[in-house]
Protein backbone atom coordinates (compact mmCIF):
# COMPACT_ATOMS: atom_id res chain seq x y z
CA UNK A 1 10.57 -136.91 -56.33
CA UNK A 2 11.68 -133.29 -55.34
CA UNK A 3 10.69 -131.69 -51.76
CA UNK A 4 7.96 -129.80 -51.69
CA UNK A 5 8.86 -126.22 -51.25
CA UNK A 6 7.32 -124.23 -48.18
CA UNK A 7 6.45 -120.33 -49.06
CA UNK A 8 5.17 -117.45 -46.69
CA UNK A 9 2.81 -115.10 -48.06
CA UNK A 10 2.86 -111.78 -46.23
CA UNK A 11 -0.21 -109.86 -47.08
CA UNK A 12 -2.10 -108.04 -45.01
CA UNK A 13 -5.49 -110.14 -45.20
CA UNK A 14 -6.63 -108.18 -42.44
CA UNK A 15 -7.49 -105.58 -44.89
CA UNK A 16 -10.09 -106.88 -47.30
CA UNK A 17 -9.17 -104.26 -49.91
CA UNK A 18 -9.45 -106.32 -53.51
CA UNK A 19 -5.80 -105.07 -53.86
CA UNK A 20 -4.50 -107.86 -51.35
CA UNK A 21 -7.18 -110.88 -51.79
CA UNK A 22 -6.37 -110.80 -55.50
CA UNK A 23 -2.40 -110.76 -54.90
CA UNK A 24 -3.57 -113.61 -52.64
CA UNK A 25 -5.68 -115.40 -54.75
CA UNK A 26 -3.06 -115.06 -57.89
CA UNK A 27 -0.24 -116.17 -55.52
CA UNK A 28 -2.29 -119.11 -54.46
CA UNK A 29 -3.66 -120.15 -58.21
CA UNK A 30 0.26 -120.59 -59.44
CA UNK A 31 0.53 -122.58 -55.71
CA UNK A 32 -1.99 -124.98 -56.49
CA UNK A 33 -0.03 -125.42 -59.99
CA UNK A 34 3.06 -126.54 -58.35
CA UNK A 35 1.87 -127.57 -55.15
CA UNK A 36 4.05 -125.82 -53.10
CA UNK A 37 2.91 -126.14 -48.96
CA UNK A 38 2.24 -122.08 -48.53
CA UNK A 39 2.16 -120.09 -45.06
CA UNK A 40 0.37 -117.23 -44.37
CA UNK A 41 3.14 -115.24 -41.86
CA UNK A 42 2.31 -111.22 -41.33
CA UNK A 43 5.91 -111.74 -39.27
CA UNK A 44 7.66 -114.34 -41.68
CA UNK A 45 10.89 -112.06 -41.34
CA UNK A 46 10.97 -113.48 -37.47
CA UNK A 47 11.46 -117.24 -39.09
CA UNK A 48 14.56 -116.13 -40.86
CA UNK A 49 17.50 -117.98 -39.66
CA UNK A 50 21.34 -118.04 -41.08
CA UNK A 51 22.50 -119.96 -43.90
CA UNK A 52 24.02 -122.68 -41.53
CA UNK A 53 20.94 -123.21 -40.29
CA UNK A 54 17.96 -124.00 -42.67
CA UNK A 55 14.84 -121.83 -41.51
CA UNK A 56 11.24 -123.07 -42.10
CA UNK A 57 10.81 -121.25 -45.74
CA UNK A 58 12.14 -121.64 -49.29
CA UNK A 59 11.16 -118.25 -50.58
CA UNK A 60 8.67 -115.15 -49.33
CA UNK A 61 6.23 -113.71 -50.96
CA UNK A 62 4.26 -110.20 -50.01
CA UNK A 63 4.74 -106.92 -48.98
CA UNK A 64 8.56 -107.18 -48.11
CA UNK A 65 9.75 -104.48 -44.97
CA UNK A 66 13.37 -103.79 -45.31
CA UNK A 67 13.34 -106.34 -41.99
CA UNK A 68 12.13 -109.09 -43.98
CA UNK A 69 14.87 -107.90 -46.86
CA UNK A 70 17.55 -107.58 -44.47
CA UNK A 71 17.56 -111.31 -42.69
CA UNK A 72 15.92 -113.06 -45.84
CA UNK A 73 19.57 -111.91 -47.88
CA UNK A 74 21.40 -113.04 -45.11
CA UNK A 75 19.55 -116.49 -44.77
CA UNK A 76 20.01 -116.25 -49.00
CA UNK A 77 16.18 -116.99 -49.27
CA UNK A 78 14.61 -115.36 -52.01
CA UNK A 79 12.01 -112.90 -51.93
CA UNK A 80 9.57 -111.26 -54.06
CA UNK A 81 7.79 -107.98 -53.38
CA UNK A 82 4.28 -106.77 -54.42
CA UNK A 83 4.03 -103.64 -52.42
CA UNK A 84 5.08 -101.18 -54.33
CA UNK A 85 6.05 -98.54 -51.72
CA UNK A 86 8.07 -100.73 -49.99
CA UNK A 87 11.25 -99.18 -48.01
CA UNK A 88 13.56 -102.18 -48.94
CA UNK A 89 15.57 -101.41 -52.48
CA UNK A 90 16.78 -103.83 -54.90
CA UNK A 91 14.30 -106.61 -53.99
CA UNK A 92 12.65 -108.46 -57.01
CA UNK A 93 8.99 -106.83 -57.28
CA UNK A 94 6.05 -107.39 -59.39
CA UNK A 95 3.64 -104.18 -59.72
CA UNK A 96 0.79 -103.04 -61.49
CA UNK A 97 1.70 -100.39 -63.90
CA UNK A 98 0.46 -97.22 -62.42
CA UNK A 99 2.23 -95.15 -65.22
CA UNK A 100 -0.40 -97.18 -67.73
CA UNK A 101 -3.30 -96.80 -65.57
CA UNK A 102 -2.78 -93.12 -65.19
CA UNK A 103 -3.20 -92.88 -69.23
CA UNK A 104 -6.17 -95.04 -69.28
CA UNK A 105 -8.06 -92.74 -66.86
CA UNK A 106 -6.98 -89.73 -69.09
CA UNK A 107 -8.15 -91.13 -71.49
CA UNK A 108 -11.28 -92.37 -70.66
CA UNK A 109 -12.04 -88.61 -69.64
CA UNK A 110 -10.46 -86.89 -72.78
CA UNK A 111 -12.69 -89.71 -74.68
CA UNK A 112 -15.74 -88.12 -72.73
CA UNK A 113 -15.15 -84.86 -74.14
CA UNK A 114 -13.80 -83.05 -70.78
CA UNK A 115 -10.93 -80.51 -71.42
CA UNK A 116 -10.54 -79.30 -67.71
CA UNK A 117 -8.83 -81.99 -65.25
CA UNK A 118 -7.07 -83.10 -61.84
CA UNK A 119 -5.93 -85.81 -59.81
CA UNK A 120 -6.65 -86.64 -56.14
CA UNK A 121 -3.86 -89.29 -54.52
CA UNK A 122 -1.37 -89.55 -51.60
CA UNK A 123 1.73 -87.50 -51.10
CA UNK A 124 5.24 -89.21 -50.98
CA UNK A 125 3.35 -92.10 -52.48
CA UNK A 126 5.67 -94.06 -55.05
CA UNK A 127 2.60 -95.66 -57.28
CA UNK A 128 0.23 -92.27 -56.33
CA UNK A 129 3.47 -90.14 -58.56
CA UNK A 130 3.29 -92.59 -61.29
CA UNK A 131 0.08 -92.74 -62.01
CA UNK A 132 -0.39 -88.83 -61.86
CA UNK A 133 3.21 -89.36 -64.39
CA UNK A 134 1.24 -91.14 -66.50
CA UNK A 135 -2.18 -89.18 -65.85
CA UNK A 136 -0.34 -85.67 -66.24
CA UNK A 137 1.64 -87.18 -69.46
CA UNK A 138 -1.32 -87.94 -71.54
CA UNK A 139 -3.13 -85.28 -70.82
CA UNK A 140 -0.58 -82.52 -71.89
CA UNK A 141 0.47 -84.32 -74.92
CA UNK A 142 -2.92 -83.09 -76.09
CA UNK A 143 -2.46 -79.30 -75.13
CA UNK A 144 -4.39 -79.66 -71.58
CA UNK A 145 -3.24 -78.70 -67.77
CA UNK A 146 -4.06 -80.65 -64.54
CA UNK A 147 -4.73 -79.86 -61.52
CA UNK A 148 -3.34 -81.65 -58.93
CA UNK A 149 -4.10 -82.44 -55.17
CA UNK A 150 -1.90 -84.86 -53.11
CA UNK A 151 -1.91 -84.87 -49.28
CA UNK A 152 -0.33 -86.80 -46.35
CA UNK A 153 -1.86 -90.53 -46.00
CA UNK A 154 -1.38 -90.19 -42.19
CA UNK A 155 -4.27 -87.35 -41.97
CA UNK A 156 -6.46 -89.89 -42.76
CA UNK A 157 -5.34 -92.26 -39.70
CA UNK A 158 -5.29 -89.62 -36.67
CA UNK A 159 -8.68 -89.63 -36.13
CA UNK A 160 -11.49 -86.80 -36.05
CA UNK A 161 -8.71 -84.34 -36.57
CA UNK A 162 -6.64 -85.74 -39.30
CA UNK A 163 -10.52 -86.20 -41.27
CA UNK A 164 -11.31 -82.28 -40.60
CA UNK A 165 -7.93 -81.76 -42.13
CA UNK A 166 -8.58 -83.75 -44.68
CA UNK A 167 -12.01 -82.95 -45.91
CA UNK A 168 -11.20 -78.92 -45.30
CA UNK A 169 -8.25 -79.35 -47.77
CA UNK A 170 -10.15 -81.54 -50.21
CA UNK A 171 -13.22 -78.64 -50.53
CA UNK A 172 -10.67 -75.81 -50.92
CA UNK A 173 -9.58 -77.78 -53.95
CA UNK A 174 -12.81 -78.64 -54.74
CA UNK A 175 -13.21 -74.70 -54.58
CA UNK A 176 -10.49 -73.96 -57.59
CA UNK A 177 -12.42 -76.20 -60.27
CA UNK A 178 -13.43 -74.97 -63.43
CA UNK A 179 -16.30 -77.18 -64.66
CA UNK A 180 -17.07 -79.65 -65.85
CA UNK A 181 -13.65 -81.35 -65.01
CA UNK A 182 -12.92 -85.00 -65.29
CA UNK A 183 -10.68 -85.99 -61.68
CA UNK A 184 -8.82 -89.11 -61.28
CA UNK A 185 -8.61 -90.54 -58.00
CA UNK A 186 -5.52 -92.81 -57.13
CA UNK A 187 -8.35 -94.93 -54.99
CA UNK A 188 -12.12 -96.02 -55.17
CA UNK A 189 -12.36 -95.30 -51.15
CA UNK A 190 -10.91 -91.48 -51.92
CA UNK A 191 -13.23 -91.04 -55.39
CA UNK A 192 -15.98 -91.76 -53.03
CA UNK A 193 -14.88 -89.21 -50.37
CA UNK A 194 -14.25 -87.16 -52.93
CA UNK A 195 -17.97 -87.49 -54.80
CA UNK A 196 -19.46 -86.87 -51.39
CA UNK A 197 -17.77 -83.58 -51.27
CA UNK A 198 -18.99 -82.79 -54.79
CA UNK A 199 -21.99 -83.06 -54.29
CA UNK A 200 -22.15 -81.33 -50.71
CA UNK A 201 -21.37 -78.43 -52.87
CA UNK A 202 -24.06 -78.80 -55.38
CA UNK A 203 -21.47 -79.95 -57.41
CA UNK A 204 -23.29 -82.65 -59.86
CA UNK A 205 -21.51 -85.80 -60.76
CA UNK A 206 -20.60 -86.83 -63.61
CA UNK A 207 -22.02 -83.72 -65.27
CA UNK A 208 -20.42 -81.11 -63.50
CA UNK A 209 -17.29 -83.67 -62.08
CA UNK A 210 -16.83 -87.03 -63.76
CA UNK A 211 -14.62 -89.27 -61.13
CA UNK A 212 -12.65 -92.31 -62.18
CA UNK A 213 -10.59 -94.39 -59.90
CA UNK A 214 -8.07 -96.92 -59.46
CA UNK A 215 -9.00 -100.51 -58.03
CA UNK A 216 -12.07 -101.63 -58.68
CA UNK A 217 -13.06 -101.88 -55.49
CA UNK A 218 -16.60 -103.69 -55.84
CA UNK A 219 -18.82 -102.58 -52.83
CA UNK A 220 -16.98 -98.82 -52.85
CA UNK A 221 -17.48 -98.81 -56.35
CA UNK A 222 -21.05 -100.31 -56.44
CA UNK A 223 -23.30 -98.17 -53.85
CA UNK A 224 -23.96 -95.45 -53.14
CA UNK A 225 -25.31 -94.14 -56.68
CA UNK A 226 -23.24 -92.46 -58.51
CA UNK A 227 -21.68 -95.66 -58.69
CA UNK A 228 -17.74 -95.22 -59.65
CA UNK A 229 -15.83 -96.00 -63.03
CA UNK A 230 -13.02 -97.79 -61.78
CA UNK A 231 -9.70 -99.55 -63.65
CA UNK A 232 -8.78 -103.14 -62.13
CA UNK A 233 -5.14 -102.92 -62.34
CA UNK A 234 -4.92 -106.54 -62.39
CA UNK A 235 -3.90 -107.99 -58.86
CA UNK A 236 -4.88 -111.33 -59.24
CA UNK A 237 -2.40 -111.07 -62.02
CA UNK A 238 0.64 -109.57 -60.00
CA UNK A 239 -0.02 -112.25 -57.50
CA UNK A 240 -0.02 -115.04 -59.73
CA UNK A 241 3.08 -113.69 -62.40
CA UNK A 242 5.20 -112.99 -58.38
CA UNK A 243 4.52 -116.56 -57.64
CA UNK A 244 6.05 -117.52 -60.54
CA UNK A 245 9.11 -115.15 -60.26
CA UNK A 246 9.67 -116.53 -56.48
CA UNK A 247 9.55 -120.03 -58.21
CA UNK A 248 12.13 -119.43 -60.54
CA UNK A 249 14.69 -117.46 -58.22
CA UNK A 250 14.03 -120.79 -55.72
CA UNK A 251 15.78 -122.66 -58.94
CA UNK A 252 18.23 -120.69 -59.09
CA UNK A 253 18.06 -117.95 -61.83
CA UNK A 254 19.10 -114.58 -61.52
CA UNK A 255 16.68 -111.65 -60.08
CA UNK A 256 15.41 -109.23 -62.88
CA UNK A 257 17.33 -105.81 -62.93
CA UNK A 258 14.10 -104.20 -61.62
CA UNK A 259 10.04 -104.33 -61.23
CA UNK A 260 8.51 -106.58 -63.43
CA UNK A 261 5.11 -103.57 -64.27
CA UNK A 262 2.04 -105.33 -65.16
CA UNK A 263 -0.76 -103.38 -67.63
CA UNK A 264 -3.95 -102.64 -65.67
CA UNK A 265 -6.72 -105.17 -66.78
CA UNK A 266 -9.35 -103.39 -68.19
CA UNK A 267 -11.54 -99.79 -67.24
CA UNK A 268 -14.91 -100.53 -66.15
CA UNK A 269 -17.54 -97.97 -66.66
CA UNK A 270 -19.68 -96.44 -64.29
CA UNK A 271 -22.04 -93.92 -63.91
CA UNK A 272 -19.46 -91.67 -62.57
CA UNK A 273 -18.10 -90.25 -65.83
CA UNK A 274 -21.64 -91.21 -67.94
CA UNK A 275 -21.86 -88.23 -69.44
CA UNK A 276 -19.90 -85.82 -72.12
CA UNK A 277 -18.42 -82.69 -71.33
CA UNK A 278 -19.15 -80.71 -74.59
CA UNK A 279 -21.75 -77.83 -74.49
CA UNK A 280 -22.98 -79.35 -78.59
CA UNK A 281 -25.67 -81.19 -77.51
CA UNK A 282 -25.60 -83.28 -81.28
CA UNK A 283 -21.75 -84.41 -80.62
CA UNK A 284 -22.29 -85.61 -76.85
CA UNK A 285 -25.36 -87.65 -78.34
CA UNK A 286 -22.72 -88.87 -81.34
CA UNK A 287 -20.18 -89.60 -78.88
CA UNK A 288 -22.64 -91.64 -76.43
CA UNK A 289 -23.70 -93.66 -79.82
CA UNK A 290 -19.74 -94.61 -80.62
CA UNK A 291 -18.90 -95.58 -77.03
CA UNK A 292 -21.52 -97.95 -77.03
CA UNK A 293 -21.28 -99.28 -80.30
CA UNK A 294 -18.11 -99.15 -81.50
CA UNK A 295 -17.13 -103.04 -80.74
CA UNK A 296 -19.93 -103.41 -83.26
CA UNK A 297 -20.04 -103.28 -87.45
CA UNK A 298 -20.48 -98.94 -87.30
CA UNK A 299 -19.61 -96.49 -90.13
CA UNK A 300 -20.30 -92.55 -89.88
CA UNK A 301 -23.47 -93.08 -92.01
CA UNK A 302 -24.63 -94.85 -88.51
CA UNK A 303 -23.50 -91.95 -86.28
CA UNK A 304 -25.18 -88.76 -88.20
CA UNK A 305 -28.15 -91.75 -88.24
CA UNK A 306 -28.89 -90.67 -84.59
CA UNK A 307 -28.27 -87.17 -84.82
CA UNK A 308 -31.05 -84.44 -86.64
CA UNK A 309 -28.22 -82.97 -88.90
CA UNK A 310 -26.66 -83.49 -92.06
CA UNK A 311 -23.50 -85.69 -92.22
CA UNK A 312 -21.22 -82.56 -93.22
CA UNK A 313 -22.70 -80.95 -90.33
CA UNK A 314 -22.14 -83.08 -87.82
CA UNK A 315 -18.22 -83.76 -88.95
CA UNK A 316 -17.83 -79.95 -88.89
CA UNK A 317 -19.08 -79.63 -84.98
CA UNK A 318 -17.55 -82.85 -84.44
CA UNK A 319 -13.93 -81.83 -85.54
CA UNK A 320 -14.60 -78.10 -83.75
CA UNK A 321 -15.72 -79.93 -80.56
CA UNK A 322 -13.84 -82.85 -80.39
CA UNK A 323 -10.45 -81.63 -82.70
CA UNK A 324 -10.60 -84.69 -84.21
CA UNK A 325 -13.01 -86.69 -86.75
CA UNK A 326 -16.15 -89.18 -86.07
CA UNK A 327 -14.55 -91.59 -87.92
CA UNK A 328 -11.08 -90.79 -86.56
CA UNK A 329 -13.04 -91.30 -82.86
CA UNK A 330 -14.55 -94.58 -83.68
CA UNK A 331 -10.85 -95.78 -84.34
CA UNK A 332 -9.51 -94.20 -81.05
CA UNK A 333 -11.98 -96.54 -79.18
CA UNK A 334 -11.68 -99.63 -81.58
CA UNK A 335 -8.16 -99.38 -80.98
CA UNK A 336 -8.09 -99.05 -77.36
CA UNK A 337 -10.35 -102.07 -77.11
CA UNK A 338 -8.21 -104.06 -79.28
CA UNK A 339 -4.73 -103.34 -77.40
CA UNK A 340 -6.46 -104.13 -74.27
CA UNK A 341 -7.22 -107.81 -76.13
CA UNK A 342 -4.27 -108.33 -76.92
CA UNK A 343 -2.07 -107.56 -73.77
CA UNK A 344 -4.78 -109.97 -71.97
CA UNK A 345 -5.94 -112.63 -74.37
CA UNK A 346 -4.12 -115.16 -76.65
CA UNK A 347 -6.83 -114.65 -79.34
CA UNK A 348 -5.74 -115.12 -82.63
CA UNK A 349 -4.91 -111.45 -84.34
CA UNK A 350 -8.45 -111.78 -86.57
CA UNK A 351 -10.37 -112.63 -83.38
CA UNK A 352 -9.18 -109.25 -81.44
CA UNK A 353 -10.24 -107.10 -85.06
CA UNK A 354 -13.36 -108.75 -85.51
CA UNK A 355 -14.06 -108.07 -81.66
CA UNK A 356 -12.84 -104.79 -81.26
CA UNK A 357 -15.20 -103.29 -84.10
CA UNK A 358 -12.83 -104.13 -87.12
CA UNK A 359 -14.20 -105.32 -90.35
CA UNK A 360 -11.42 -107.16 -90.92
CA UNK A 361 -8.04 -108.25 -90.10
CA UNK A 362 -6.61 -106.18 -92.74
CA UNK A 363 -8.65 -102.78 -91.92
CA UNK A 364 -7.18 -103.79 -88.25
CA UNK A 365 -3.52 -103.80 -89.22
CA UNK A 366 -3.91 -100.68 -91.17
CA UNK A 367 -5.47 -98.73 -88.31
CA UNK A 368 -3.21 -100.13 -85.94
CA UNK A 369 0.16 -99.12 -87.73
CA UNK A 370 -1.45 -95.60 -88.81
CA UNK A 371 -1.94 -94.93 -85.13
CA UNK A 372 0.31 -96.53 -83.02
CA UNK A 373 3.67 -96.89 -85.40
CA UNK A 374 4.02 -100.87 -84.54
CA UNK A 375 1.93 -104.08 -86.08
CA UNK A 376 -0.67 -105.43 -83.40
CA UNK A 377 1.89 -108.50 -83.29
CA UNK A 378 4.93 -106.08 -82.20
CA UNK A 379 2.69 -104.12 -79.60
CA UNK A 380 1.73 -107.60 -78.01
CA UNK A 381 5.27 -109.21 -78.09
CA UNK A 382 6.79 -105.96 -76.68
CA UNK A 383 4.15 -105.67 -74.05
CA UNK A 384 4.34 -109.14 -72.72
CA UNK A 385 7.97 -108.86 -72.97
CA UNK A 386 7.09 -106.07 -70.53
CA UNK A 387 4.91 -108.19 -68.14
């Protein structure tokens, strides 16, 4: 019978931000599978000893300080980082993909009609850049700007005076919008400062500023109303899939060439960005009907049902409005629904059509190709490949 390996987990449970207790509890699920004896060590990086002399760990898991990088190479005890603006270089990571989750959130927004935009996150912040790359990226492939605000994450741990700093920098921003604009903030905690703000202004959210952010914080996102459209970037999921990459470098095989970036886990809906930032009063009711019925059996027929207008009428505003068609919409959202199925499920490819609003698996393939250049089979493969 093999020795049961001993792991430290350094996460900084002092915090109860989602962010760690899911890494935690993800970390802790693969444990249980292979009932390893884990540690919970803020200061694991003191246990390190040489390679002559066996410390008390096989392998570390957490947010890895250069320290911790340092001794663990020395001791030759692998490690695996989830903290994604770690100092330490070369260490094997697992990270949610913040490029990915900044293209959800634009999205979401460009889905909601909004043409005016800007992101709120942290300066010299690794995953705050990629997600504006991603953010920025999707929005100017379709002919839109973004305004962007990024300041020091100090300011907001130096007391009164790094909040006045704060909050006077936010509302000069706050000053330059052009409404309505659809902002995505890196974090629920910020969104919430930022809402606040808003609406100190007379600024009305969502209709004047529709906020998304990233986390999924539940009691940030759930009260005070407006409550807060959120992504969860998938934590539990980073902690469970760096488990498993600690595992296998404990047997042996060789670190990855770099992060291992893990797609976000689905956008949850709030009343943050509940409403449609076109002036048509006919499309933003035709736009309201396809979000919330496009998992469902819908044709256009069903659309212009719900608007007083003739069908021709309705594509004509639609396609003026929205620069693209209702039926070429109710595809957009199908689609996104399906790819998010397929990156997280194991359904059978009929099962994520039929789900997703499809009529069939055939209609499914057809859309998918036309739209994203690769079968729904490639685009899973691939992105699994990629997690």
């Amino acid at each position: 019978m093999s020795k049961q390996r001993r792991v430290a987990v350094m996460i900084d449970l002092d915090w109860p931000f989602k962010r760690h207790m899911d890494v935690f509890a993800g970390c802790q699920e693969y444990s249980a599978e292979v009932d390893w004896q884990c540690t919970v060590n803020p200061y694991a990086e003191r246990a390190m000893k040489s390679r002559r002399a066996k410390g008390p760990y096989d392998g570390v898991l957490g947010r890895v300080t250069r320290q911790l990088a340092d001794k663990a190479r020395r001791a030759e005890v692998p490690v695996v980082n989830v903290w994604v603006n770690s100092p330490a270089r070369n260490v094997p990571s697992v990270f949610p993909d913040a490029e990915a989750a900044g293209v959800m959130a634009a999205r979401h927004l460009m889905g909601r009609g909004f043409r005016q935009f800007g992101y709120l996150g942290y300066a010299r912040d690794m995953y705050s850049q990629l997600e504006l790359e991603g953010f920025r990226s999707a929005i100017e492939a379709e002919g839109f700007s973004c305004s962007v605000h990024r300041f020091a994450r100090s300011h907001l741990g130096t007391g009164a005076t790094g909040w006045d700093k704060f909050i006077s920098s936010l509302e000069a921003w706050i000053d330059t919008y052009p409404t309505p604009i659809g902002i995505y903030g890196t974090q629920d905690l910020l969104s919430r400062y930022l809402i606040d703000a808003c609406r100190l202004k007379g600024l009305r959210v969502p209709r004047d500023v529709a906020v998304i952010s990233g986390g999924n914080e539940g009691v940030i996102c759930a009260s005070p109303p407006p409550t807060i459209t959120s992504i969860d970037l998938g934590y539990a999921k980073v902690g469970y899939q760096a488990a498993a990459l600690l595992d296998r470098l404990m047997d042996g095989e060789k670190p990855p060439d770099g992060p291992q970036w893990l797609a976000p886990a689905e956008l949850i809906p709030r009343q943050s960005t509940d409403s449609y930032a076109v002036d048509d009063p006919m499309v933003a009711r035709a736009l309201r009907f396809i979000a919330e019925h496009s998992h469902e059996p819908m044709k256009v027929d069903d659309v212009v049902a719900v608007t007083p207008t003739t069908r021709r009428s309705l594509e004509r505003r639609f396609q003026s409005t929205m620069r693209r068609s209702i039926a070429e919409e109710i595809a957009r959202l199908r689609l996104e629904r399906a790819k998010r199925r397929l990156v997280e499920s194991d359904e059978p490819l009929k099962n994520v059509a039929w789900a997703s609003g499809f009529s069939s698996l055939n209609h499914f393939y057809r859309a998918f190709v036309r739209l994203e250049g690769i079968s729904p089979k490639v685009y899973r493969q691939q992105r699994r490949k990629d997690s």
